[in-house]
Protein backbone atom coordinates (compact mmCIF):
# COMPACT_ATOMS: atom_id res chain seq x y z
CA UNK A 1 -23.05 31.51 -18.63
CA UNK A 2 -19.71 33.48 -17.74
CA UNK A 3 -17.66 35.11 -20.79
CA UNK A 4 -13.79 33.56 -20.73
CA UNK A 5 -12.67 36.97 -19.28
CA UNK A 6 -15.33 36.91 -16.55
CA UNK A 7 -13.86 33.11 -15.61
CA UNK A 8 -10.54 34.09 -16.10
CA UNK A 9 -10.53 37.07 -13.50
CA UNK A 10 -12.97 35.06 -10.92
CA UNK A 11 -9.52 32.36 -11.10
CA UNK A 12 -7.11 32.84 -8.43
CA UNK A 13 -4.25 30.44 -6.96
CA UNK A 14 -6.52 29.71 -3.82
CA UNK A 15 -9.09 28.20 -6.17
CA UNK A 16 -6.26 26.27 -8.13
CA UNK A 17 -4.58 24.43 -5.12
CA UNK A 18 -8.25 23.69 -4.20
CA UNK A 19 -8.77 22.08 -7.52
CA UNK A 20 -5.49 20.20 -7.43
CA UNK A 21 -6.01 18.89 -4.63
CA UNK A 22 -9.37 17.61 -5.19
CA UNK A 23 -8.61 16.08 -8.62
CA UNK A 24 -6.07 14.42 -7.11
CA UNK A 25 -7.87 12.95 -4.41
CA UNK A 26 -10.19 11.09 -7.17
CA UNK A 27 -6.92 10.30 -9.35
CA UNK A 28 -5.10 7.92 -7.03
CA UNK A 29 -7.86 6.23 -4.54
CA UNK A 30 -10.71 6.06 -6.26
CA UNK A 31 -8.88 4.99 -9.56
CA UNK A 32 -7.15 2.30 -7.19
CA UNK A 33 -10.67 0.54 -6.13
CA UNK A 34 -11.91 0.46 -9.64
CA UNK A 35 -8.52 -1.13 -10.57
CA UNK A 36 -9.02 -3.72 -7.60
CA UNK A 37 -12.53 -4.41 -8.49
CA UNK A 38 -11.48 -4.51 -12.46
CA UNK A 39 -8.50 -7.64 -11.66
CA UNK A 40 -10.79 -9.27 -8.69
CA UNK A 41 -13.69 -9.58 -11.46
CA UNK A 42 -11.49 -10.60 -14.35
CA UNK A 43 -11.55 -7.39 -15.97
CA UNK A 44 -9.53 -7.27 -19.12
CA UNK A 45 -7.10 -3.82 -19.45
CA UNK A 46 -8.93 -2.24 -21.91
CA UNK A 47 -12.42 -2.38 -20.39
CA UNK A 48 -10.34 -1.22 -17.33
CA UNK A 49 -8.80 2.19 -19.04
CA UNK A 50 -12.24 2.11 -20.86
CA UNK A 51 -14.10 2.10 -17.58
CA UNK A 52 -11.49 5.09 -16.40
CA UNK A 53 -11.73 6.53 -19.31
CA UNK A 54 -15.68 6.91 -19.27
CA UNK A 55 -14.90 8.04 -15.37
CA UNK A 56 -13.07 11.00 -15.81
CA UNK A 57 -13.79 12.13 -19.95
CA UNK A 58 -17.39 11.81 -20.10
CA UNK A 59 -18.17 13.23 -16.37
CA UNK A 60 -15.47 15.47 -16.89
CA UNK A 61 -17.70 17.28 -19.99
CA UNK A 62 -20.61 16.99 -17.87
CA UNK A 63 -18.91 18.61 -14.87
CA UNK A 64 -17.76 21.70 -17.19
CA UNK A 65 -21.16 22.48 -18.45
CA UNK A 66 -23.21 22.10 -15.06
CA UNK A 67 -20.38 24.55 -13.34
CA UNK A 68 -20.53 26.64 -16.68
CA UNK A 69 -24.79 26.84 -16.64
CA UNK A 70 -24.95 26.91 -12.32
CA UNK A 71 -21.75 29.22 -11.47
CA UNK A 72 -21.68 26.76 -9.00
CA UNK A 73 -18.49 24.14 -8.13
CA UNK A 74 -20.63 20.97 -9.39
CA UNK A 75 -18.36 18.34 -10.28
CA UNK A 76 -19.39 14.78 -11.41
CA UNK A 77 -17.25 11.46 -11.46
CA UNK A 78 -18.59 8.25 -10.57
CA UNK A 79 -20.25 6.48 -7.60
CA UNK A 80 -16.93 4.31 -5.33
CA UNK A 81 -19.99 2.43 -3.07
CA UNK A 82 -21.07 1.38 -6.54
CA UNK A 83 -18.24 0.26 -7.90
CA UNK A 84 -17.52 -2.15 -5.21
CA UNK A 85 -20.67 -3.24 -5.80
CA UNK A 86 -19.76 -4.26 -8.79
CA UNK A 87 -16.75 -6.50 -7.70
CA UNK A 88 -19.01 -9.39 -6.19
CA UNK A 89 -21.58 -9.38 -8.92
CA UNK A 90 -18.92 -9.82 -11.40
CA UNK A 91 -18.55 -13.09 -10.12
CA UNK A 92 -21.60 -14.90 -10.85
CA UNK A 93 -22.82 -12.29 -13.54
CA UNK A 94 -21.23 -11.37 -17.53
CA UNK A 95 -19.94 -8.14 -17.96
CA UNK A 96 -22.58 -7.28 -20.27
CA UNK A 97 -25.10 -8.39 -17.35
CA UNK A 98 -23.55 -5.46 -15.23
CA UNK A 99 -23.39 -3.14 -17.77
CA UNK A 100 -27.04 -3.57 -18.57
CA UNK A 101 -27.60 -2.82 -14.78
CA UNK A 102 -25.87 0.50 -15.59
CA UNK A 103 -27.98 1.23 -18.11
CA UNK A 104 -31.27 0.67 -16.26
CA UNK A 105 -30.19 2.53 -13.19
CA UNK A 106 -29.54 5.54 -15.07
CA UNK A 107 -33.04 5.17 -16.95
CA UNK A 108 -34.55 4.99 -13.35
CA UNK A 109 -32.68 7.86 -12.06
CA UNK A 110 -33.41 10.09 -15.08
CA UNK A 111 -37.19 9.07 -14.72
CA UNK A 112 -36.99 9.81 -10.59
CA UNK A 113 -35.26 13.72 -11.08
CA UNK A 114 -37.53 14.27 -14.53
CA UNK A 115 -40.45 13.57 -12.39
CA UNK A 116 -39.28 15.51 -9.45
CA UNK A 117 -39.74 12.30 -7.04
CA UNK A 118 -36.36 12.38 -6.62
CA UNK A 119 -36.55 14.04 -2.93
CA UNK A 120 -39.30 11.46 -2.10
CA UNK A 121 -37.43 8.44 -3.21
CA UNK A 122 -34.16 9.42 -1.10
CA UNK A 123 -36.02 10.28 2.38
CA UNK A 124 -38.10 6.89 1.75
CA UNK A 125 -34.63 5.29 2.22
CA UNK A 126 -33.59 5.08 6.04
CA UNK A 127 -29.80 6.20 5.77
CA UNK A 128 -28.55 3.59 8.56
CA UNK A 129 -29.49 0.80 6.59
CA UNK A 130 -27.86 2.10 3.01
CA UNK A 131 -24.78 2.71 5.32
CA UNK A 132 -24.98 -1.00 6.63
CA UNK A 133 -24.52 -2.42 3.17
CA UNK A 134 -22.16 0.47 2.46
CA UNK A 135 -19.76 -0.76 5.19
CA UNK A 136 -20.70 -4.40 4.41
CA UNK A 137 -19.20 -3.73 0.57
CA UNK A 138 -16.39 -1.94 1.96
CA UNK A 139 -14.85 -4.36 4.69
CA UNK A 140 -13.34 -6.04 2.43
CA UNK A 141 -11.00 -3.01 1.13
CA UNK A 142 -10.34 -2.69 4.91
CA UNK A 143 -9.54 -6.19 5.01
CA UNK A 144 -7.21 -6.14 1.72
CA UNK A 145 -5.52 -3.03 3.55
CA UNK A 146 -4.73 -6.03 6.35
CA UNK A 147 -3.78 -8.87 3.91
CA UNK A 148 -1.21 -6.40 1.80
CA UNK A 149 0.82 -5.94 4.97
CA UNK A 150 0.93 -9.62 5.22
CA UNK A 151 1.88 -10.72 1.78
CA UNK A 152 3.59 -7.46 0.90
CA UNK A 153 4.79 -5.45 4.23
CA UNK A 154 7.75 -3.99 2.40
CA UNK A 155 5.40 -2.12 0.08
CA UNK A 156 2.29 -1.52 1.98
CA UNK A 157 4.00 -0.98 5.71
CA UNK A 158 6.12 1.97 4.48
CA UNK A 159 2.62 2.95 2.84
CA UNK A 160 0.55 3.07 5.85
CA UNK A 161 3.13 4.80 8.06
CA UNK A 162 3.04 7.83 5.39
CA UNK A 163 -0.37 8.26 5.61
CA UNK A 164 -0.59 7.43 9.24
CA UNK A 165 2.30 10.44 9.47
CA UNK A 166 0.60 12.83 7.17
CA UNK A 167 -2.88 12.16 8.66
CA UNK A 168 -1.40 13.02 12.28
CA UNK A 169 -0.96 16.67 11.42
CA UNK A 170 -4.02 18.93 10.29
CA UNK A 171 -0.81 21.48 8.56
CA UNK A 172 0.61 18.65 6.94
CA UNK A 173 -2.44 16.95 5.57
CA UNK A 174 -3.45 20.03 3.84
CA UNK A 175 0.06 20.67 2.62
CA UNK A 176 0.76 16.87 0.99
CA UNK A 177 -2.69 14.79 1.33
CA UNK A 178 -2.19 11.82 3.45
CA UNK A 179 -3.19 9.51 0.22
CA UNK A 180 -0.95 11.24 -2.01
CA UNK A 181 1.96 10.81 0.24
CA UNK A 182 0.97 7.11 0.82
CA UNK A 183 1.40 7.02 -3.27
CA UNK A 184 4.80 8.67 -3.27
CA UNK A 185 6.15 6.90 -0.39
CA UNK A 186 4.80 3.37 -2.27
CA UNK A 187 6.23 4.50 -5.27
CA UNK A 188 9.94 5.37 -3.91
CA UNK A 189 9.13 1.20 -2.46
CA UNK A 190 8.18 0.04 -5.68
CA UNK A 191 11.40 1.64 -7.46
CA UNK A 192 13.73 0.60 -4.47
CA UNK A 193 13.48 -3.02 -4.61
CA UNK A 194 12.83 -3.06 -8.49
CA UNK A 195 9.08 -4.22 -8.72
CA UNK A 196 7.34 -1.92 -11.61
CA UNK A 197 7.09 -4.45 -14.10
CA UNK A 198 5.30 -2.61 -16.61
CA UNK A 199 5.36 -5.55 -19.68
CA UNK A 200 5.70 -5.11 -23.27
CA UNK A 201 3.95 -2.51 -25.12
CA UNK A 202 3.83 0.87 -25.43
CA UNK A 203 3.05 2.61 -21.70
CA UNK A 204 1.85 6.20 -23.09
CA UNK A 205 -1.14 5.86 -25.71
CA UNK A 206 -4.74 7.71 -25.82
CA UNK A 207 -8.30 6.40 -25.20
CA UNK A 208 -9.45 3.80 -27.56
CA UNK A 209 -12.57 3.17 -25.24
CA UNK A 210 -14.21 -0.09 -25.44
CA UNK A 211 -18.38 0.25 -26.90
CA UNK A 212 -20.40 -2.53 -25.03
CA UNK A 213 -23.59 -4.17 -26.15
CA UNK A 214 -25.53 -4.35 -22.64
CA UNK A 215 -27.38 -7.70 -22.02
CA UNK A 216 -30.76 -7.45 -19.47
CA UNK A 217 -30.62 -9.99 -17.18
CA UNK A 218 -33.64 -10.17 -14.13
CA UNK A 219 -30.87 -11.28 -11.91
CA UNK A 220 -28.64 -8.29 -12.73
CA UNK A 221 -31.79 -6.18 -13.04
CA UNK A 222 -32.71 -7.46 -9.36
CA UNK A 223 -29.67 -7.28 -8.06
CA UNK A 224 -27.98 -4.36 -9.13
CA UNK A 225 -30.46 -1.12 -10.55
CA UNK A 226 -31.78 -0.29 -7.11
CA UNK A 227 -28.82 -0.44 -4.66
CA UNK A 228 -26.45 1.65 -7.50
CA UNK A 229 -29.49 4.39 -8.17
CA UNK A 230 -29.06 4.20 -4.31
CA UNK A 231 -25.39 4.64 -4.04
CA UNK A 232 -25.87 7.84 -6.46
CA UNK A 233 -29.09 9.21 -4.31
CA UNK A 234 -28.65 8.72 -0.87
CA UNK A 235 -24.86 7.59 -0.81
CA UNK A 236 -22.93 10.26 -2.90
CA UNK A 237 -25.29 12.54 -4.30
CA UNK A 238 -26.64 13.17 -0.75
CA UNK A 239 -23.63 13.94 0.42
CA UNK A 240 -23.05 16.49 -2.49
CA UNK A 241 -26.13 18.33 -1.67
CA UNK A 242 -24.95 18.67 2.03
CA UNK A 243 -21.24 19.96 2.02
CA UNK A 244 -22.62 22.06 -1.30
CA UNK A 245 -25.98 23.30 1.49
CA UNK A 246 -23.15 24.15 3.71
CA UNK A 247 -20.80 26.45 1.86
CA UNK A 248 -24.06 28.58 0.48
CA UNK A 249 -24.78 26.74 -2.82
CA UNK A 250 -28.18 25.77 -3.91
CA UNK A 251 -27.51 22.67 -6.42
CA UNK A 252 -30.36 21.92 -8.77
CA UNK A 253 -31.42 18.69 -7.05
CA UNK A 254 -33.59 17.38 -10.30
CA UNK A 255 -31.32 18.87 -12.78
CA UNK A 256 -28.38 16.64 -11.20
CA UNK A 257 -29.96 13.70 -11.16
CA UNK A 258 -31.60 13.80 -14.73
CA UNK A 259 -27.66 14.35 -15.76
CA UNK A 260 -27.09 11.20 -13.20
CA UNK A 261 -29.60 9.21 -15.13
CA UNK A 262 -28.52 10.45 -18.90
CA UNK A 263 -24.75 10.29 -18.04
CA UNK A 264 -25.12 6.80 -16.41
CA UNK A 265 -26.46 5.42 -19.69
CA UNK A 266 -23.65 7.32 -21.59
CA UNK A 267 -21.17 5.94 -19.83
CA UNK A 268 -22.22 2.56 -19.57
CA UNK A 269 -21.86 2.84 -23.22
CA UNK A 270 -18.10 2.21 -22.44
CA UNK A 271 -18.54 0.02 -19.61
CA UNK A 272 -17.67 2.90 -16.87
CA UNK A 273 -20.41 2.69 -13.83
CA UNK A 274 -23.27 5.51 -12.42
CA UNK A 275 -22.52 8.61 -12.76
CA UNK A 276 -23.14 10.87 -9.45
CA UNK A 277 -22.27 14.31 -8.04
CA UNK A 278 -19.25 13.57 -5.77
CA UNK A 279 -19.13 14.60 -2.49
CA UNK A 280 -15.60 14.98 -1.10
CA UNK A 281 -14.23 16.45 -4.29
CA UNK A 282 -17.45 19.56 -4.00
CA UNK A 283 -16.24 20.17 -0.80
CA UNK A 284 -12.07 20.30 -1.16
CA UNK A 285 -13.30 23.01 -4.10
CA UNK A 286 -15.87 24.89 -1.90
CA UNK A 287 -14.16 24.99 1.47
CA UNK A 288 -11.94 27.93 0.61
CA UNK A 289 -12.59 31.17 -1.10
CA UNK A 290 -15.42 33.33 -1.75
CA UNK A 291 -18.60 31.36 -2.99
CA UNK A 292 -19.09 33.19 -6.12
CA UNK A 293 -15.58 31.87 -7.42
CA UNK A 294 -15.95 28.48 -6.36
CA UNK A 295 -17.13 27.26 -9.86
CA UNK A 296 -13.96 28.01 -10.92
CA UNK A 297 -12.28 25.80 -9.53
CA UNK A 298 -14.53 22.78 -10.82
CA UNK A 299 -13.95 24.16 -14.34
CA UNK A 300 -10.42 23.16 -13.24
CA UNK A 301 -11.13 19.60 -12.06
CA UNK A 302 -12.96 19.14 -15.25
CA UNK A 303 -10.26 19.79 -17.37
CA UNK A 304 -7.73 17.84 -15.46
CA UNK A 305 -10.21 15.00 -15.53
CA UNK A 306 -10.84 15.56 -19.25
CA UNK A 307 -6.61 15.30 -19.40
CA UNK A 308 -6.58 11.93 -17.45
CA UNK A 309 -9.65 10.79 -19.56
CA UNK A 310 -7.85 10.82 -22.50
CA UNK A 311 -4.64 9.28 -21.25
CA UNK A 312 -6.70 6.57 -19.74
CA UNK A 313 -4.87 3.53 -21.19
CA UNK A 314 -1.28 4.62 -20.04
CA UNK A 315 -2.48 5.70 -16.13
CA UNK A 316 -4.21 2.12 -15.98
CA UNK A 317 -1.09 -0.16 -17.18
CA UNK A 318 1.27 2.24 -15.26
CA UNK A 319 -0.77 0.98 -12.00
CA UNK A 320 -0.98 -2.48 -13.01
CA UNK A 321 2.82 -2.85 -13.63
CA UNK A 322 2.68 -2.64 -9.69
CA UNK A 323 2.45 -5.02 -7.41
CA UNK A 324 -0.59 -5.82 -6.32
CA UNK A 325 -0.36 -5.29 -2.86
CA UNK A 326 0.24 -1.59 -4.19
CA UNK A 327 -3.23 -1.01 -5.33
CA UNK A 328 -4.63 -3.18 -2.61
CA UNK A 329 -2.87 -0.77 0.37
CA UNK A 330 -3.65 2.60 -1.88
CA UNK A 331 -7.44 1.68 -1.95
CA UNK A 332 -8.19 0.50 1.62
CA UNK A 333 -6.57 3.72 2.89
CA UNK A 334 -8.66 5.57 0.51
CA UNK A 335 -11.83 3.68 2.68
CA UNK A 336 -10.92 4.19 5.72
CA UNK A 337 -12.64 7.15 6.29
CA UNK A 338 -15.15 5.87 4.34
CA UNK A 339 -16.09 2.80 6.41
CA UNK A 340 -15.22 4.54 9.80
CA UNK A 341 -18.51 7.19 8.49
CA UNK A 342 -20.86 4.13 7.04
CA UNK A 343 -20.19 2.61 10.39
CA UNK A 344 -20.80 5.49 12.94
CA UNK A 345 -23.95 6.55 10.54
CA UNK A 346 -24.96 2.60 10.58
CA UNK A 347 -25.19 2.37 14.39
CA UNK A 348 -25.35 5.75 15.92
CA UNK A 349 -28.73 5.82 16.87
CA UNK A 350 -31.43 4.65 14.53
CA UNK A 351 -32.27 1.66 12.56
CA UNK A 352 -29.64 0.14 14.33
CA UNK A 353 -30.72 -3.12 13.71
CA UNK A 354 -31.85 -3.33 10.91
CA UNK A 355 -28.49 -1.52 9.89
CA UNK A 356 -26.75 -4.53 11.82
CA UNK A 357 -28.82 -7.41 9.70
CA UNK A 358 -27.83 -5.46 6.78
CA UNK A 359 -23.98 -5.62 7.20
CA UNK A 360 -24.09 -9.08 8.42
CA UNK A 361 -25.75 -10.40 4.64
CA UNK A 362 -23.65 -7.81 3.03
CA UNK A 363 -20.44 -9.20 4.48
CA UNK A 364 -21.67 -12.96 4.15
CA UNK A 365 -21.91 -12.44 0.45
CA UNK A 366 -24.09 -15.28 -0.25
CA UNK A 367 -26.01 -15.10 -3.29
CA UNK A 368 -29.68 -16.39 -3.26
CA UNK A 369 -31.35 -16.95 -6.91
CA UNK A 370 -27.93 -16.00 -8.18
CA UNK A 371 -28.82 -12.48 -7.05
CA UNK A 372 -26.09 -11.13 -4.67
CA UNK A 373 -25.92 -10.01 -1.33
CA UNK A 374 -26.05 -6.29 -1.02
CA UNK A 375 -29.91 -6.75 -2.47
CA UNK A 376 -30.41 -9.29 0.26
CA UNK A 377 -28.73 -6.86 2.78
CA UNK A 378 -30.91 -4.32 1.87
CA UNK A 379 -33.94 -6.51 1.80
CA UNK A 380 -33.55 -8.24 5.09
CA UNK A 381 -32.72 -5.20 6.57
CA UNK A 382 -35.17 -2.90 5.73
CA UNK A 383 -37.43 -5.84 6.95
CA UNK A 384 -36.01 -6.11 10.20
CA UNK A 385 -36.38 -2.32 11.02
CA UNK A 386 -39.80 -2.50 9.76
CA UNK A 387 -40.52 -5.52 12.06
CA UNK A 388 -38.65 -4.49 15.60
CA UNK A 389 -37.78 -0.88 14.88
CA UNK A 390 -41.51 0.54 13.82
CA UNK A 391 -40.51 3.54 16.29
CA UNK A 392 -37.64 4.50 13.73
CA UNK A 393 -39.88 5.09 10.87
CA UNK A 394 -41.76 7.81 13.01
CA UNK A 395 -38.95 9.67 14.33
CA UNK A 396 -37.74 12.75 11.67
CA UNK A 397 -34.66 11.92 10.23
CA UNK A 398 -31.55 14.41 11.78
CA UNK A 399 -29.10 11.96 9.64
C-alpha cells in the first residue's frame, strides 16, 4: 500500500482533470436515471438520497481501498442497466421485494468470484442477448428523451442542442463534457423562466440513510437476482476489465467481484442497488498519464464520491425541485450512447435473433407469474438462439 508522500508525489493536474471529469460524469447522468426510476416507482425522497447515498459513500470506501491495495485506478459505483431494471419491477413488486433481490444477487456474486467460477459464468452468457434486454430496458430513457421535448421543449430543446453542440467537437467535448453542458445549459432554462421549485425545508442537510428490512419473494428472487448479477458481470464489470486490459492494468477479476457480492449486500442495507466496477469512469481515469499514476486519480473519485455521499439528501431535493422534463432529458442523453452500443453489440453479427426476441419481450414489458419482462427476455431469448442459432454457440466469442 503507498505511504501519503508516495501518493502525494505520483498526483499531478493531468490525473486531477481526469478524475473530475469522471466523477462528474457519474454525478449528473447516472444520478438522473436513478432519480427517474426512484419517482416512476413511487420512491419516497429519503429512500431516494438513501439509495444515492449508498451509491456514492459506501462504493466510494470500497473504491479507495481496492485503488489503495491494487495501485490500480479501480473505482466502484453502481450498476445503471440495473437500476432501470429496477423501475418496472417496482411496479408490481414492494420495495422490500427489490431490495431482497439486492441482497441475493450480491450473495450469488460473492459465491461466483469466491469460487473462482466467475470467468465461467460470464462467457456462458452470449453478450448479444444481455445487450438485447439491455437496449430493451433502456428504450424507454430514449423514449422519455422524445416525450420531454414534447411536454417540455423550452427546457429539454435548449438541452439537447448543448449536447448535440458539445458532442460535435472532439476539443470541445473534452474541454466541457457534452452532459455537463446539457446540465448547465438546462439549468440557465430552469432559472430563466422561474421553474426550481425547491419546497419547504431545509435544501443543504447530511445523510440520514434509510436501513431496510429485505423481504424474499420467489417472484423477486426469479425475476430480479440473475439479470442484476448479470448487469454487474457481463454488462459493467466486463466492460471494466476491458478498457482496464487496454491501458495495461491487470484487475483482480475474483477479488472484484467478491467486493461486488459483499458490497451489494451492504448497500442494499440502505436500499442503494449492485454494486459493480464501472466502466466509463476506469477509463476517463486511465486514458491519460502514465499507468503507474493512474490509481491516483481513483483515490480522487473516491473522495469526491465520499463528498457527494454524504450530502446525499440536499443533491437529491435540489434535482427534484426541477421540472421533470429536466431529469427526464439529462438521463436519456446520458443513454444514448448507451443504447446506440447495446444495439450495434445486439445485432452485429451473432445471436442476432435471439438478441431480437430478447428486445421485443423486454420492450413489451409484460409480466408473466407477476415476474417481469427482462427475465422473460432473457429466457425466450436465450431459447431462441439455442433453437435456430445452434451455429452461434460454436463460434469463439470476438465480442
Amino acid at each position: 500500500m503507498p505511504a501519503p508522500g508516495e501518493i502525494a508525489a505520483g498526483f499531478g493536474s493531468t490525473y486531477a482533470i481526469n478524475a473530475v471529469v469522471a466523477f462528474v460524469f457519474a454525478a449528473t447522468g447516472p444520478v438522473a436515471i436513478i432519480l427517474a426510476v426512484g419517482a416512476r416507482g413511487g420512491l419516497a425522497e429519503s429512500d431516494l438520497s438513501s439509495w444515492i447515498f449508498g451509491s456514492f459513500f459506501l462504493n466510494g470506501l470500497i473504491s479507495l481501498a481496492f485503488c489503495l491495495l491494487y495501485r490500480q485506478p479501480l473505482v466502484f459505483f453502481w450498476t445503471i442497466p440495473g437500476t432501470v431494471l429496477v423501475g418496472p419491477a417496482l411496479g408490481h413488486l414492494s420495495f422490500a421485494e427489490v431490495i431482497g433481490a439486492f441482497h441475493a444477487a450480491g450473495l450469488l456474486m460473492l459465491v461466483l468470484g469466491a469460487s473462482g467460477w466467475v470467468r465461467r459464468a460470464m462467457d456462458a452468457v452470449p453478450m448479444p442477448i444481455v445487450m438485447g434486454m439491455v437496449a430493451g430496458v433502456f428504450l424507454r430513457f430514449g423514449l422519455d428523451l422524445v416525450f420531454a421535448l414534447r411536454d417540455d421543449f423550452w427546457i429539454a430543446a435548449p438541452m439537447v442542442v448543448a449536447f448535440l453542440a458539445l458532442s460535435a467537437s472532439p476539443r470541445l467535448a473534452r474541454a466541457a463534457p457534452p452532459l455537463l453542458g446539457a446540465l448547465a445549459v438546462g439549468a440557465a432554462a430552469i432559472w430563466l423562466l422561474g421553474r426550481f421549485e425547491p419546497g419547504s425545508g431545509a435544501m443543504l442537510s447530511l445523510a440520514r440513510p434509510n436501513l431496510h428490512a429485505p423481504v424474499f419473494s420467489w417472484q423477486a428472487m426469479v425475476e430480479l437476482v440473475v439479470p442484476l448479477a448479470i448487469t454487474v458481470l457481463v454488462v459493467q464489470n466486463g466492460q471494466g476489465f476491458a478498457v482496464l486490459n487496454a491501458a495495461g492494468h491487470r484487475p483482480p477479476v475474483n477479488a472484484i467481484t467478491v467486493a461486488c457480492g459483499v458490497g451489494s449486500m451492504i448497500a442494499a442495507l440502505v436500499a442503494t442497488v449492485s454494486t459493480c466496477l464501472t466502466g466509463p469512469v476506469n477509463a476517463i481515469i486511465s486514458s491519460s498519464g502514465e499507468k503507474s499514476r493512474h490509481y491516483t486519480a481513483g483515490l480522487l473519485v473516491a473522495v469526491l464520491a465520499l463528498g457527494f455521499g454524504l450530502l446525499a439528501p440536499f443533491f437529491t431535493r435540489l434535482m427534484l425541485a426541477t421540472p421533470p422534463a429536466f431529469i427526464a432529458a439529462l438521463a436519456g442523453l446520458a443513454m444514448l450512447r448507451v443504447l446506440q452500443t447495446a444495439f450495434s453489440i445486439s445485432f452485429r453479427d451473432r445471436f442476432t435473433l435471439g438478441a431480437l426476441v430478447t428486445f421485443v419481450v423486454t420492450v413489451a414489458d409484460v409480466a408473466i407469474f407477476n415476474i417481469g419482462a427482462p427475465f422473460w427476455g432473457l429466457l425466450l431469448g436465450f431459447a431462441a438462439s439455442w433453437l435456430l442459432e445452434r451455429g452461434d454457440f460454436r463460434k469463439p466469442d470476438l465480442t
